[in-house]
Protein backbone atom coordinates (compact mmCIF):
# COMPACT_ATOMS: atom_id res chain seq x y z
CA UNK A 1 67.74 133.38 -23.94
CA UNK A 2 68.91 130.50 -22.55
CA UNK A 3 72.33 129.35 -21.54
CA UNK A 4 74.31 126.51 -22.78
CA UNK A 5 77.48 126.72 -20.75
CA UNK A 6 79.46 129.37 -18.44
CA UNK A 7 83.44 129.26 -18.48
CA UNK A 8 84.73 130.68 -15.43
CA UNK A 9 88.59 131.46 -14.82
CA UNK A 10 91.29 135.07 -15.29
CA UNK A 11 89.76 136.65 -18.06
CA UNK A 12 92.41 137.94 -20.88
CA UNK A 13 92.05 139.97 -24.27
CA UNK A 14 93.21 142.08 -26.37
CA UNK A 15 92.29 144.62 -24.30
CA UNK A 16 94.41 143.11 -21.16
CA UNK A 17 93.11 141.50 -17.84
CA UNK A 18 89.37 141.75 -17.53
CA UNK A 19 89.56 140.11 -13.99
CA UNK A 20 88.44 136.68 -12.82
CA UNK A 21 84.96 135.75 -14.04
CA UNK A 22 82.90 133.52 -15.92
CA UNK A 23 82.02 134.41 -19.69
CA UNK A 24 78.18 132.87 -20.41
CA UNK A 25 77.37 131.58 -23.99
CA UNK A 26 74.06 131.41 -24.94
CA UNK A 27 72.16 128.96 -26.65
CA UNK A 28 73.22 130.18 -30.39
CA UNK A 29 76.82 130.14 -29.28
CA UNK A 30 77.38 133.89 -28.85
CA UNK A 31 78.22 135.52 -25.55
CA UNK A 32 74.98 136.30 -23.37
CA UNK A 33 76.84 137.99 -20.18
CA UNK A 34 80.42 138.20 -18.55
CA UNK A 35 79.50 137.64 -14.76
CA UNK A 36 81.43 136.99 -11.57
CA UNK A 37 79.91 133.78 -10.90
CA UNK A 38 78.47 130.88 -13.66
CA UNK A 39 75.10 131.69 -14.63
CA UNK A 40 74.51 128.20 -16.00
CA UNK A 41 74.05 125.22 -14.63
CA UNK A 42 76.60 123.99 -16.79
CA UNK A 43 79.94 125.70 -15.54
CA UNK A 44 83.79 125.21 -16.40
CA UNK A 45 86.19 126.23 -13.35
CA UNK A 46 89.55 127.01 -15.05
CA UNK A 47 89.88 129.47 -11.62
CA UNK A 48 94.10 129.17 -12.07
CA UNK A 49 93.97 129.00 -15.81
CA UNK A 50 93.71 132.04 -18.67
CA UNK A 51 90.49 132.10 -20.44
CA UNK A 52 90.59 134.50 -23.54
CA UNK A 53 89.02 134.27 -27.13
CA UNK A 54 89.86 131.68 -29.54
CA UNK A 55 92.61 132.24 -31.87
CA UNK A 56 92.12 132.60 -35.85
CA UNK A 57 94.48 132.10 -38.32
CA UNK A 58 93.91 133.75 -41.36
CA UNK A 59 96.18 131.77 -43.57
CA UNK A 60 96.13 128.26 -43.56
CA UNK A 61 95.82 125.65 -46.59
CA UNK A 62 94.10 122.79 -45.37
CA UNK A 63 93.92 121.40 -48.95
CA UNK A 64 90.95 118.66 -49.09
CA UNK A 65 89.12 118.18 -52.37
CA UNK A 66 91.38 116.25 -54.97
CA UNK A 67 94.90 117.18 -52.60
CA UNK A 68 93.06 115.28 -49.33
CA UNK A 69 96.26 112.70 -49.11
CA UNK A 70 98.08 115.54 -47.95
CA UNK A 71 95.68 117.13 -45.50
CA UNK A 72 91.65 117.64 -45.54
CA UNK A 73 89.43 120.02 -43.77
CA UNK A 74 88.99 117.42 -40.62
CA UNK A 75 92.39 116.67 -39.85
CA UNK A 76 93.75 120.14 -40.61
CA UNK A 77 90.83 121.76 -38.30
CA UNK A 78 91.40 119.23 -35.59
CA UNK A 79 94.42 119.82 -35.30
CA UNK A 80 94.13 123.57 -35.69
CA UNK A 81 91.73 122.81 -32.36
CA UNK A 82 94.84 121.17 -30.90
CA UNK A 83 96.95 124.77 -30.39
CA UNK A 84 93.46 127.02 -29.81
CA UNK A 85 92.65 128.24 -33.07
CA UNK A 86 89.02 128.31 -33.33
CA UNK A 87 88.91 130.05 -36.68
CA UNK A 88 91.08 128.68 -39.96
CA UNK A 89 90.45 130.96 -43.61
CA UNK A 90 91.41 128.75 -46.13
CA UNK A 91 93.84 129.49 -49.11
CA UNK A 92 92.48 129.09 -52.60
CA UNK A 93 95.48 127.55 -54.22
CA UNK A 94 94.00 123.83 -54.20
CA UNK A 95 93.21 121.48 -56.86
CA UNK A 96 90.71 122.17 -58.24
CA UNK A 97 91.78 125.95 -57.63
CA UNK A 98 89.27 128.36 -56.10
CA UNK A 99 88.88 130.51 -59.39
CA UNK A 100 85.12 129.70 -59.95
CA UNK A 101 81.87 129.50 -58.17
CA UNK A 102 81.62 125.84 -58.83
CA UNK A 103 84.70 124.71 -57.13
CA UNK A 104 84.25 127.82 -53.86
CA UNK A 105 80.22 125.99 -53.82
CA UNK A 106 82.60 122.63 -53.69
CA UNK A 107 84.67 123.67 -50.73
CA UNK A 108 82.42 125.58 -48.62
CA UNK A 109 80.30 122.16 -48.59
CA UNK A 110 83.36 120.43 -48.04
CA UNK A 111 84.40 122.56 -44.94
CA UNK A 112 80.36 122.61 -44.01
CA UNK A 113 80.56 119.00 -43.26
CA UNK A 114 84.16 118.53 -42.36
CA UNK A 115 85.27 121.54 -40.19
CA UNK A 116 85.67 121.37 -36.70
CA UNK A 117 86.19 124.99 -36.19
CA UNK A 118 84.60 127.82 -37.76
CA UNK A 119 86.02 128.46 -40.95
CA UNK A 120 86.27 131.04 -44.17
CA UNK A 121 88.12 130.79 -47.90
CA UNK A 122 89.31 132.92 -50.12
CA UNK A 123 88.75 133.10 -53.41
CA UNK A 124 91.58 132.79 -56.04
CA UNK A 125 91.72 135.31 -58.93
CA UNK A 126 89.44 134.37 -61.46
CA UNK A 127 90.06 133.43 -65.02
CA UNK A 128 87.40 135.56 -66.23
CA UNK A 129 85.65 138.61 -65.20
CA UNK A 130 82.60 137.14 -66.16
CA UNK A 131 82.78 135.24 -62.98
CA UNK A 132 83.49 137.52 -59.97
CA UNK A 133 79.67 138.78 -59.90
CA UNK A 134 78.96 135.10 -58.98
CA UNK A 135 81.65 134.76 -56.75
CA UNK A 136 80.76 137.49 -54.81
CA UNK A 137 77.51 135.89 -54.09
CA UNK A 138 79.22 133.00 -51.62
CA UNK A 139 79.86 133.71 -48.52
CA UNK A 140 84.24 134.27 -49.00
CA UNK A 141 86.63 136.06 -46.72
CA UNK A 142 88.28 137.82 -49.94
CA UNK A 143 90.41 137.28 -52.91
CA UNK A 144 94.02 136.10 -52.89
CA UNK A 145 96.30 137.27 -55.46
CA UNK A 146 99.45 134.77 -56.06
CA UNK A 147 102.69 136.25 -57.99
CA UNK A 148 101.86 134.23 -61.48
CA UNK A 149 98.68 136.43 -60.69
CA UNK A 150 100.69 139.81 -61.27
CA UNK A 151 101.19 138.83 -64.93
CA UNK A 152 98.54 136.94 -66.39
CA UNK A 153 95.59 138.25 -64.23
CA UNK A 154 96.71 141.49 -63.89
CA UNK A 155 93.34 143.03 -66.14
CA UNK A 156 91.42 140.73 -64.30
CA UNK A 157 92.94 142.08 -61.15
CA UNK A 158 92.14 145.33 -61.74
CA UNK A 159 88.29 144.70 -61.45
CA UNK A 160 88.47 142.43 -58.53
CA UNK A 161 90.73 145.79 -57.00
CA UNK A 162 87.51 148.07 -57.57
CA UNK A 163 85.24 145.74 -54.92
CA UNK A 164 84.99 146.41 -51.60
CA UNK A 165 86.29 143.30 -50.80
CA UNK A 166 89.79 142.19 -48.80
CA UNK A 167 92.39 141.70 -51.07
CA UNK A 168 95.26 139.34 -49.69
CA UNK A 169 98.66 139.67 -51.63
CA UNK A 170 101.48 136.84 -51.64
CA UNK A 171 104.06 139.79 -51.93
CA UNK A 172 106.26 138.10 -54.33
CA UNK A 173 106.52 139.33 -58.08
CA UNK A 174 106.17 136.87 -60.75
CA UNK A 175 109.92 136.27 -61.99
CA UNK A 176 110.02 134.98 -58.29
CA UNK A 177 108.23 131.20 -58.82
CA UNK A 178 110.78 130.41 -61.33
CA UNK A 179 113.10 129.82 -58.16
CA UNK A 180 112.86 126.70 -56.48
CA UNK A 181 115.30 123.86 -56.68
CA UNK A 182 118.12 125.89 -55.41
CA UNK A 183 118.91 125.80 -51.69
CA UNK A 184 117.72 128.07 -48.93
CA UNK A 185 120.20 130.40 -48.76
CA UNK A 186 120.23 130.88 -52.30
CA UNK A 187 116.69 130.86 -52.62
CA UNK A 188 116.71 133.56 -50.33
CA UNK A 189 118.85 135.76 -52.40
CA UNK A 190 117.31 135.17 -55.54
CA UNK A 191 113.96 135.57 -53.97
CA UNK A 192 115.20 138.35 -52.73
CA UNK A 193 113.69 140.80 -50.95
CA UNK A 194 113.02 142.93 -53.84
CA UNK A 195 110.84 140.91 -55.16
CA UNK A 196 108.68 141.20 -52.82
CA UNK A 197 108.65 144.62 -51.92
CA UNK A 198 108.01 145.43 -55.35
CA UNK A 199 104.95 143.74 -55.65
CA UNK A 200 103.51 145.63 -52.80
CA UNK A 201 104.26 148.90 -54.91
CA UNK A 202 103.25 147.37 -57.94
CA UNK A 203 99.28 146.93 -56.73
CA UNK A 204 99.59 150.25 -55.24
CA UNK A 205 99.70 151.43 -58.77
CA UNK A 206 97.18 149.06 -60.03
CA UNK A 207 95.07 150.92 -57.36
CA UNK A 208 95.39 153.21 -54.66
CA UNK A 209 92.48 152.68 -53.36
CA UNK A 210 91.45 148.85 -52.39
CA UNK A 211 91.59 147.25 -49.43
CA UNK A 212 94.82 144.89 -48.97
CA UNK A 213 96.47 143.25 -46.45
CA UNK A 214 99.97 141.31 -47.04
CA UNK A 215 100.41 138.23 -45.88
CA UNK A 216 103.49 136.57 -44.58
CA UNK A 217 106.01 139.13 -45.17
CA UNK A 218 109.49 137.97 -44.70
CA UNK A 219 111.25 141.18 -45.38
CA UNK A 220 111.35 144.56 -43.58
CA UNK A 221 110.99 146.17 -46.38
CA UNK A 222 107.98 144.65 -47.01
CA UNK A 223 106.56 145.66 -44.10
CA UNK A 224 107.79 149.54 -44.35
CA UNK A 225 106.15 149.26 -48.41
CA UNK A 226 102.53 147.96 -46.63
CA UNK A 227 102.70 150.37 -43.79
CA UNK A 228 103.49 153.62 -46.36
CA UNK A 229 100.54 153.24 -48.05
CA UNK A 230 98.11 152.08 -45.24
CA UNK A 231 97.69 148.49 -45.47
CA UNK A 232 97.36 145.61 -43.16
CA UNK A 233 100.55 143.01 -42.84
CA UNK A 234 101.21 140.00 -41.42
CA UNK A 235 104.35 137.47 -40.35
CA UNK A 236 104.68 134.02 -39.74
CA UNK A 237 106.71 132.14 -37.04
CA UNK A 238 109.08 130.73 -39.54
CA UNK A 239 110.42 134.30 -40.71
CA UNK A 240 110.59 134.89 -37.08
CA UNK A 241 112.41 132.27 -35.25
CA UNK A 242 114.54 130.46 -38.47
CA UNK A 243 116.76 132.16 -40.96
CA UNK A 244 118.17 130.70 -44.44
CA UNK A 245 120.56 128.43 -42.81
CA UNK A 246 118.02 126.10 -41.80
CA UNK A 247 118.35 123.96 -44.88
CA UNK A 248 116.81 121.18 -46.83
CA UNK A 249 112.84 120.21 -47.97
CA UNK A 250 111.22 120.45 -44.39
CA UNK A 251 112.74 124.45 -43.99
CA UNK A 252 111.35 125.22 -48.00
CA UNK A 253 108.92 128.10 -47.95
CA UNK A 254 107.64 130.42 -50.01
CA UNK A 255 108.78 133.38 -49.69
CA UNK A 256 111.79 131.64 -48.62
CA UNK A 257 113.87 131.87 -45.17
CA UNK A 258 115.81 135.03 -45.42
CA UNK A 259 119.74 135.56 -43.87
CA UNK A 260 119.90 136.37 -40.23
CA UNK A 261 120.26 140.07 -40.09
CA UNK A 262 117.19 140.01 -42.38
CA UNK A 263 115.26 137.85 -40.14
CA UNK A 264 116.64 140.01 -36.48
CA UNK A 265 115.29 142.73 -38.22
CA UNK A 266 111.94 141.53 -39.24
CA UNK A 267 111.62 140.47 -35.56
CA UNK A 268 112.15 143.87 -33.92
CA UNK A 269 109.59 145.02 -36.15
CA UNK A 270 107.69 142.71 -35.07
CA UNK A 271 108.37 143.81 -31.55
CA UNK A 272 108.47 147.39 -32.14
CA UNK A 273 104.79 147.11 -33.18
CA UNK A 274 104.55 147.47 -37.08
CA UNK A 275 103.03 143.96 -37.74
CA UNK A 276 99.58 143.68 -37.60
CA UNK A 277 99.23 140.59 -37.30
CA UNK A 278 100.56 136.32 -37.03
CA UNK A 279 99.32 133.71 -39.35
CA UNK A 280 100.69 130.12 -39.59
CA UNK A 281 100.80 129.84 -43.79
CA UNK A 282 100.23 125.84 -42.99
CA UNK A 283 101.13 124.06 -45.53
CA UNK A 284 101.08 120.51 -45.20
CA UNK A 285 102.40 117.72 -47.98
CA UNK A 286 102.95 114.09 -47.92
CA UNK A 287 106.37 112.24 -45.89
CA UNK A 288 106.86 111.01 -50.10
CA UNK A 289 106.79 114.41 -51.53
CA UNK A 290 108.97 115.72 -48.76
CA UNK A 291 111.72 113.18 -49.59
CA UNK A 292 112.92 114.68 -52.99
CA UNK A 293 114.79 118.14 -52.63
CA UNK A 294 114.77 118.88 -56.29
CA UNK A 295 111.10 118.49 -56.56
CA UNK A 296 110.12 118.69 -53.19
CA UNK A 297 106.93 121.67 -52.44
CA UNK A 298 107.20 124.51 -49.85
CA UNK A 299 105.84 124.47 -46.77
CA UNK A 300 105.73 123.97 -42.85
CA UNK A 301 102.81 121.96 -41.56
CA UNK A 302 102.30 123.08 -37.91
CA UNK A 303 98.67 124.16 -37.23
CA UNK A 304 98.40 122.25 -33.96
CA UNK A 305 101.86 123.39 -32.48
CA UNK A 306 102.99 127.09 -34.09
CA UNK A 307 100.93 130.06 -31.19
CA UNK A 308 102.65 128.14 -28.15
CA UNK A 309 106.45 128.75 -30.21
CA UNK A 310 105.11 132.26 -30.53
CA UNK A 311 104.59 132.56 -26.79
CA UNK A 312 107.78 132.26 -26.09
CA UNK A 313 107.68 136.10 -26.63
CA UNK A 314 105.74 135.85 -23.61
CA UNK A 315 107.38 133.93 -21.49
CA UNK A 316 110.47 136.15 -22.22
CA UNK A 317 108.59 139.53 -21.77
CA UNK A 318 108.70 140.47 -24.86
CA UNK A 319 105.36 141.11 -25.68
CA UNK A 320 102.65 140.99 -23.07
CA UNK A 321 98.88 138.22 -22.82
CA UNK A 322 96.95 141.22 -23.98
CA UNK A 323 99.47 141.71 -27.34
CA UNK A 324 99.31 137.64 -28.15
CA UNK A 325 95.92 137.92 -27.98
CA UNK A 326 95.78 140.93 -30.07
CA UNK A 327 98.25 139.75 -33.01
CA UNK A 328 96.33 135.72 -32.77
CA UNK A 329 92.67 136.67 -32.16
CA UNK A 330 91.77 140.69 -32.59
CA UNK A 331 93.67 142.02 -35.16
CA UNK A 332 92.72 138.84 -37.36
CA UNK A 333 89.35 139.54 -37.08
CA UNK A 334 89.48 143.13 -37.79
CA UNK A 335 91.41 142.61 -40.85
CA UNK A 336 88.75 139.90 -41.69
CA UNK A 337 86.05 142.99 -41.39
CA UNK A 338 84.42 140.59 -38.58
CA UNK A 339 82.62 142.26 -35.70
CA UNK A 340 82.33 139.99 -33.48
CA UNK A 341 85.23 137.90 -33.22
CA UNK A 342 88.42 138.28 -31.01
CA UNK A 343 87.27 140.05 -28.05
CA UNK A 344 85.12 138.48 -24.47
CA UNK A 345 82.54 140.54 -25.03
CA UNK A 346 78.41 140.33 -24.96
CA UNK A 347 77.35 139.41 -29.02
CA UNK A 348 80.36 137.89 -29.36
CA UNK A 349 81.15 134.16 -30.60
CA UNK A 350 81.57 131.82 -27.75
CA UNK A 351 85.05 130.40 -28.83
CA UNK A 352 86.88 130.40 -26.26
CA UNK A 353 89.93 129.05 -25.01
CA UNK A 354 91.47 127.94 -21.33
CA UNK A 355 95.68 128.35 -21.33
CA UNK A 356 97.94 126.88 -18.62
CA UNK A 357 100.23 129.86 -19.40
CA UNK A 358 103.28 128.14 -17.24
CA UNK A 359 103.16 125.07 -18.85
CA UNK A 360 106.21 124.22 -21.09
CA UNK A 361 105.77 121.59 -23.56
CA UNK A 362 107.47 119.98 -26.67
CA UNK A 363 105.23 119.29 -29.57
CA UNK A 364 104.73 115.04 -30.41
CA UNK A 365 100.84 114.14 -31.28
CA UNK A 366 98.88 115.80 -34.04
CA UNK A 367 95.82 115.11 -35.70
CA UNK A 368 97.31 116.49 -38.98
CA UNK A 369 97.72 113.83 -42.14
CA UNK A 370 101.49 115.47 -42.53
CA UNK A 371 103.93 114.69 -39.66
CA UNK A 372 105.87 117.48 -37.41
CA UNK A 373 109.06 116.48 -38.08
CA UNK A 374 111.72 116.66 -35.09
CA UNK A 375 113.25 120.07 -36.74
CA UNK A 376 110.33 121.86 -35.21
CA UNK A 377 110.19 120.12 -31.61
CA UNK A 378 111.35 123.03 -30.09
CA UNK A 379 110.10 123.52 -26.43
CA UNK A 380 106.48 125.53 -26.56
CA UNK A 381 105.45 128.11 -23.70
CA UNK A 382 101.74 128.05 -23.00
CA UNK A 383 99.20 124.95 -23.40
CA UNK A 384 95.77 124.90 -24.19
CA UNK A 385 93.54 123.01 -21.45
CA UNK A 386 90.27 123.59 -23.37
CA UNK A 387 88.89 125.08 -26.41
CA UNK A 388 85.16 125.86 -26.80
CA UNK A 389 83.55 126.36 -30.29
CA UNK A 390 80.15 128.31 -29.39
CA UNK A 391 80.32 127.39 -26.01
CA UNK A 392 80.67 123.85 -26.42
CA UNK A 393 83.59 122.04 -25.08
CA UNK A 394 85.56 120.59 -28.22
CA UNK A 395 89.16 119.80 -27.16
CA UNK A 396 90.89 119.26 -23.92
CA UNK A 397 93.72 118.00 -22.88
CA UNK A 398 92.90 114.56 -22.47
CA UNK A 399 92.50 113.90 -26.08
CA UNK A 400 88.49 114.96 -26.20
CA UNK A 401 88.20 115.99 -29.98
CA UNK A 402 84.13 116.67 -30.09
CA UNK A 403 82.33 118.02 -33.94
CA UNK A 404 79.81 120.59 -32.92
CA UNK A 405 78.06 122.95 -35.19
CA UNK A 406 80.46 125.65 -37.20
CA UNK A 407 79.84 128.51 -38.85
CA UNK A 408 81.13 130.35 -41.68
CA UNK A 409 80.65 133.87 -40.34
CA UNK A 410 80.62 135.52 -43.91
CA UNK A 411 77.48 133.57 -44.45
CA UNK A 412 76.02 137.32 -42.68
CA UNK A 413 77.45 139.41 -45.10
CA UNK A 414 76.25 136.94 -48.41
């Protein structure tokens, strides 16, 4: 088979330093070979650079569809491109919502044509149970159960639990979303931590058995609740690196910021190895609807910026290139059930990326359609040179921003 491209520098995974070599990416955008010299004619020397695999985030809400004024699926993949993700799974909660095969046929063809890295969605809990057959006919990552979802879905739950099919829990129990108005810090106690915790054990009862991963914990608790019984959890930056005292619209998340002990705590965790993995929960909304704190929606918008804040814990030593890679690019795709994703590796996808792992940067351009605001111009550790989608060159640091052909990878398993 013939070779498209061969991207030569010091050759990092999961798995640690692979040495300095060239990874070759064949003409259907998998890797054909990892060699010590190019073996195509067309050849990328990044010889004093990091090359590893691309990153995926496995929660991001690009929006589109009738919610496109805040972000769509080419601005938010763009600038997803812009920080080395090369894989985005998209969160059902958009308008309209993700609950039928109509509107997942709608955004698939929306991504299809828009995306500018490979991409995924889940699927929101159905309103009826007539409908998951159908839905499990597209090509989705999984099923994404909100906390509204705990009461008024909970019978329709209960089938969706029986597939085998990734379940991904917002770990917050109902009585939760009628908090919002109030500020952080007393968001964060009554959202406490409880709350979330407790949802983790409710499912369990629902069943024992399915396959679920929790996403964006912000307590330790929830984390020790996921680990007991087996499943897969993962943190965001913001429950990292900010606590409850960050206040006002730009710091309102769901689950909210927690108090500082809470949020020292979560980060040793972290450290100590009980996360599984990082996602960004991107969650971008217009400068107008930012400007109202009693009605202002939750989230950070930071797709193009938030890996380089989290290596920082490299810079410092406190987790190593291999364990980035791991909590950004393998672990993701194992929890995603994909095969061949997240290592550099023959049959693997050629996304890869090229990291000037010295550089230190503050965040200013993005291609998102909802500003970074200065709060989160902190300084970043790491820059991406290049990023590859199938071994084609799609970003670099100049500004080149390049379409080439995507894939959904769970169009194998439909």
């Amino acid at each position: 088979m013939s070779l498209i491209s061969s991207i030569c520098g010091m050759l990092y995974d999961s798995r640690g330093f692979l040495g300095d070599g060239c990874v070759n990416i064949n003409e259907k955008g998998f890797i054909e070979s990892v060699s010590k010299i190019p073996k195509s004619e067309k050849s990328f020397n990044f010889n004093k650079y990091i090359i590893g695999p691309g990153l995926i985030d496995l929660h991001v809400h690009l929006r589109g569809l009738d919610l496109s004024y805040k972000e769509d699926e080419e601005s938010g993949t763009k600038s997803a491109l812009q920080s080395g993700i090369t894989l985005v799974v998209d969160m059902p909660n958009t308008r309209p919502r993700l609950d039928n095969p109509k509107s997942i046929k709608l955004k698939l063809n929306s991504l299809k044509e828009k995306s500018y890295t490979d991409y995924s969605v889940y699927s929101s809990i159905p309103k009826n149970t007539s409908d998951i057959e159908e839905i499990l006919k597209l090509p989705i990552a999984g099923f994404k159960i909100y906390p509204e979802d705990l009461g008024s879905k909970i019978e329709i739950i209960k089938e969706v639990l029986k597939l085998n099919k990734l379940i991904i829990l917002h770990p917050e129990m109902p009585e939760a979303e009628r908090i919002n108005d109030e500020e952080n810090i007393s968001r964060g106690i009554l959202r406490g931590c409880n709350l979330e915790s407790a949802s983790v054990h409710y499912l369990h009862k629902v069943n024992n058995r399915a396959k679920i991963h929790v996403t964006h914990a912000s307590c330790p608790s929830t984390v020790f609740e996921a680990k007991k019984f087996g499943y897969t959890v993962d943190v965001t930056p913001h429950h990292l690196f900010y606590n409850s005292h960050n206040q006002g619209c730009y710091y309102r998340v769901n689950p909210p910021l927690r108090d500082e002990t809470t949020r020292q705590n979560l980060l040793k965790l972290f450290l100590d190895g009980y996360v599984d993995a990082l996602c960004s929960d991107h969650a971008p909304h217009s400068l107008k609807e930012k400007e109202n704190f009693k009605t202002c929606p939750s989230g950070i918008p930071w797709l193009g910026t938030w890996p380089w804040i989290i290596f920082r814990l490299v810079k410092y030593n406190l987790i190593s290139i291999q364990g980035f890679f791991y909590y950004m690019s393998y672990s993701p795709s194992i929890i995603l059930n994909l095969k061949n994703y997240g290592l550099i590796e023959k049959g693997y996808r050629g996304n890869i990326i090229a990291i000037d792992k010295d550089k230190v940067w503050r965040f200013t351009n993005t291609f998102s359609k909802a500003p970074y605001y200065g709060h989160f111009l902190e300084e970043n550790y790491g820059f991406v040179k290049s990023a590859f989608i199938g071994g084609k060159l799609v970003f670099d640091e100049n500004g080149l921003i390049e379409k080439t052909d995507t894939i959904n990878p769970f169009n194998n398993f439909s």
